[in-house]
C-alpha atoms as a PDB file:
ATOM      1  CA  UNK A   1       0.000   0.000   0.000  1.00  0.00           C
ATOM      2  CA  UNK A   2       1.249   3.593  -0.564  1.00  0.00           C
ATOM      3  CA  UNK A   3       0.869   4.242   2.627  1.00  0.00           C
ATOM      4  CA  UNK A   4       3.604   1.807   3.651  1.00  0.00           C
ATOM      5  CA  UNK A   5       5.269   2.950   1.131  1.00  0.00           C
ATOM      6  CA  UNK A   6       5.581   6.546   1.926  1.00  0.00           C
ATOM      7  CA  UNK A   7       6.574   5.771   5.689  1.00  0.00           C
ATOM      8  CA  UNK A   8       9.949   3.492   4.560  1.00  0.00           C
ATOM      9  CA  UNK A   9      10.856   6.723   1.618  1.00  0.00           C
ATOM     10  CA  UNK A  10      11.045   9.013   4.996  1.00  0.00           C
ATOM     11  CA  UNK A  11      12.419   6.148   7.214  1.00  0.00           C
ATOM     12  CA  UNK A  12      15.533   6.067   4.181  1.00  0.00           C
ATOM     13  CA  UNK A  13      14.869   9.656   3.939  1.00  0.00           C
ATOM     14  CA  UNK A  14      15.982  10.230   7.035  1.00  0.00           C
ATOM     15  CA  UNK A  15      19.089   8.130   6.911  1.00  0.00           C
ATOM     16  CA  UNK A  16      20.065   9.885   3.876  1.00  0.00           C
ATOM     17  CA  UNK A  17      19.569  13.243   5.310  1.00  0.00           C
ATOM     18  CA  UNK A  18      17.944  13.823   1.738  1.00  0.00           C
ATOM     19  CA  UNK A  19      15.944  16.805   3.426  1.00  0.00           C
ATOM     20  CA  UNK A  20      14.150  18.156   0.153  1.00  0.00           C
ATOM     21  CA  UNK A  21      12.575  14.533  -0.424  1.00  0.00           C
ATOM     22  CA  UNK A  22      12.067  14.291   3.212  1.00  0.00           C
ATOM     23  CA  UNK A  23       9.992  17.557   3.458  1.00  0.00           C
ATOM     24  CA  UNK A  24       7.846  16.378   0.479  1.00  0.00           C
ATOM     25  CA  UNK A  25       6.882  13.107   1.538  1.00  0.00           C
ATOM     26  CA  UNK A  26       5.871  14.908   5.370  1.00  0.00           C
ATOM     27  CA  UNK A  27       3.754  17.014   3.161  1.00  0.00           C
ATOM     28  CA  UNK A  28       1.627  14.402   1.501  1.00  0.00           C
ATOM     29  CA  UNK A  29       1.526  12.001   4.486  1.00  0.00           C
ATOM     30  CA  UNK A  30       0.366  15.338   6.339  1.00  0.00           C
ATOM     31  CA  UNK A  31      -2.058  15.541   3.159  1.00  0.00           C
ATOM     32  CA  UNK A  32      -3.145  11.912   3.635  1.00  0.00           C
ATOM     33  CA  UNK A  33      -3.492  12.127   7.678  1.00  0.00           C
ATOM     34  CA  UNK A  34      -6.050  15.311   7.307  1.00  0.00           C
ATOM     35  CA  UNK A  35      -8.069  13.932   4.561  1.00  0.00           C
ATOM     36  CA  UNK A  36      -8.567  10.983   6.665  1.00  0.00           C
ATOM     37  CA  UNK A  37      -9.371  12.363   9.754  1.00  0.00           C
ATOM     38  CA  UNK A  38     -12.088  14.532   8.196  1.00  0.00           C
ATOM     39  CA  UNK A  39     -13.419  12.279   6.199  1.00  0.00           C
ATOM     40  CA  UNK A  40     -13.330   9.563   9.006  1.00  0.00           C
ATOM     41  CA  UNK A  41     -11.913   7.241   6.084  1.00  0.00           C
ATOM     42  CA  UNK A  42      -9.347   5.065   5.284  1.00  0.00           C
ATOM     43  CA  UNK A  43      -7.885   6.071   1.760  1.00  0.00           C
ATOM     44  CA  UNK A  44      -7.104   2.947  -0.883  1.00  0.00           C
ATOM     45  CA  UNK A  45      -4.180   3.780  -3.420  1.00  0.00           C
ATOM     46  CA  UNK A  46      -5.979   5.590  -5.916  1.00  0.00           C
ATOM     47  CA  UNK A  47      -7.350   7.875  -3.552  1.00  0.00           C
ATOM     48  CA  UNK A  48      -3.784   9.120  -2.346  1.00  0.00           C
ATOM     49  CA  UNK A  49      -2.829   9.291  -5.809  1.00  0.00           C
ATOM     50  CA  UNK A  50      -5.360  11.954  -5.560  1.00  0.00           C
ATOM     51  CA  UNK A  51      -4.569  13.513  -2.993  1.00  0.00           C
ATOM     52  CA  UNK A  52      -0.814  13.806  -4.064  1.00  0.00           C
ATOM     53  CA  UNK A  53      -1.986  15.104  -7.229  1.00  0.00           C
ATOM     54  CA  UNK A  54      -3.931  17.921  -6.136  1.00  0.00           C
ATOM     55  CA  UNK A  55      -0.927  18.913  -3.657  1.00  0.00           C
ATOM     56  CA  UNK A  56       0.850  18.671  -6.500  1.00  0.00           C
ATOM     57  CA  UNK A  57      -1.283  21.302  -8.427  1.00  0.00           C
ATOM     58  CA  UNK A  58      -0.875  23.352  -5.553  1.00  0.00           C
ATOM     59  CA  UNK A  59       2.545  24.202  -5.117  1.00  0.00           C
ATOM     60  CA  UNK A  60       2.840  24.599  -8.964  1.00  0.00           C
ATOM     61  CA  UNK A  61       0.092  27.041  -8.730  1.00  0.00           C
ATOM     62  CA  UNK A  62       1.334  29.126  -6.021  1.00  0.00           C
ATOM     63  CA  UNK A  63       4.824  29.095  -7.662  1.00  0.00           C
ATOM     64  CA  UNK A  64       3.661  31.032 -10.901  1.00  0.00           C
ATOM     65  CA  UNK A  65       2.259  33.266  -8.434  1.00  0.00           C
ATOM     66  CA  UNK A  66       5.640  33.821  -6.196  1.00  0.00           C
ATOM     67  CA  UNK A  67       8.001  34.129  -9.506  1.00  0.00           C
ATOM     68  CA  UNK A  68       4.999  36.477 -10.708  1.00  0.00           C
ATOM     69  CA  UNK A  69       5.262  38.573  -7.438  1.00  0.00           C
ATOM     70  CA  UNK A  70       9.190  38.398  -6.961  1.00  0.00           C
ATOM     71  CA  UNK A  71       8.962  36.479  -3.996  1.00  0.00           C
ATOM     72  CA  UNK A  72      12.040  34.220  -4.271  1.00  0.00           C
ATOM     73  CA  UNK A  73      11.889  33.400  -0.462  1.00  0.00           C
ATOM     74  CA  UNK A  74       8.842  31.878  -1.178  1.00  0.00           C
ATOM     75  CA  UNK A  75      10.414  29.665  -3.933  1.00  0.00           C
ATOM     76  CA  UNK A  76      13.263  27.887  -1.766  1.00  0.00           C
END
């Protein structure tokens, strides 16, 4: 399950000190965890696929907006 799957890429992550991949895969298990607890579900696989597109969307979104606006803080 992707779930699963998710928690060992952080575990290895983490012992890589790969901090970039680290942050992302906090930010979709964070995704997953809030969808859930709303919902009062358990997500199947093609439900976080989802959900990691629409974060996905997201960020892209908001980073035409931050090169639009200068913001290069943002950006990092």
């Amino acid at each position: 399950m992707l779930k699963e799957k998710l928690l060992e890429d952080l575990k290895n992550c983490m012992k890589e000190k790969n901090i970039v991949r680290k942050n992302v895969i906090q930010m979709v298990r964070a995704a997953i965890l809030q969808v859930e607890k709303d919902k009062q579900v358990t997500l199947d696989d093609n439900q976080i696929i989802d959900i990691i597109a629409k974060e996905s969307k997201k960020r892209k979104d908001s980073l035409a907006d931050y090169e639009k606006s200068g913001r290069q803080d943002l950006i990092n």
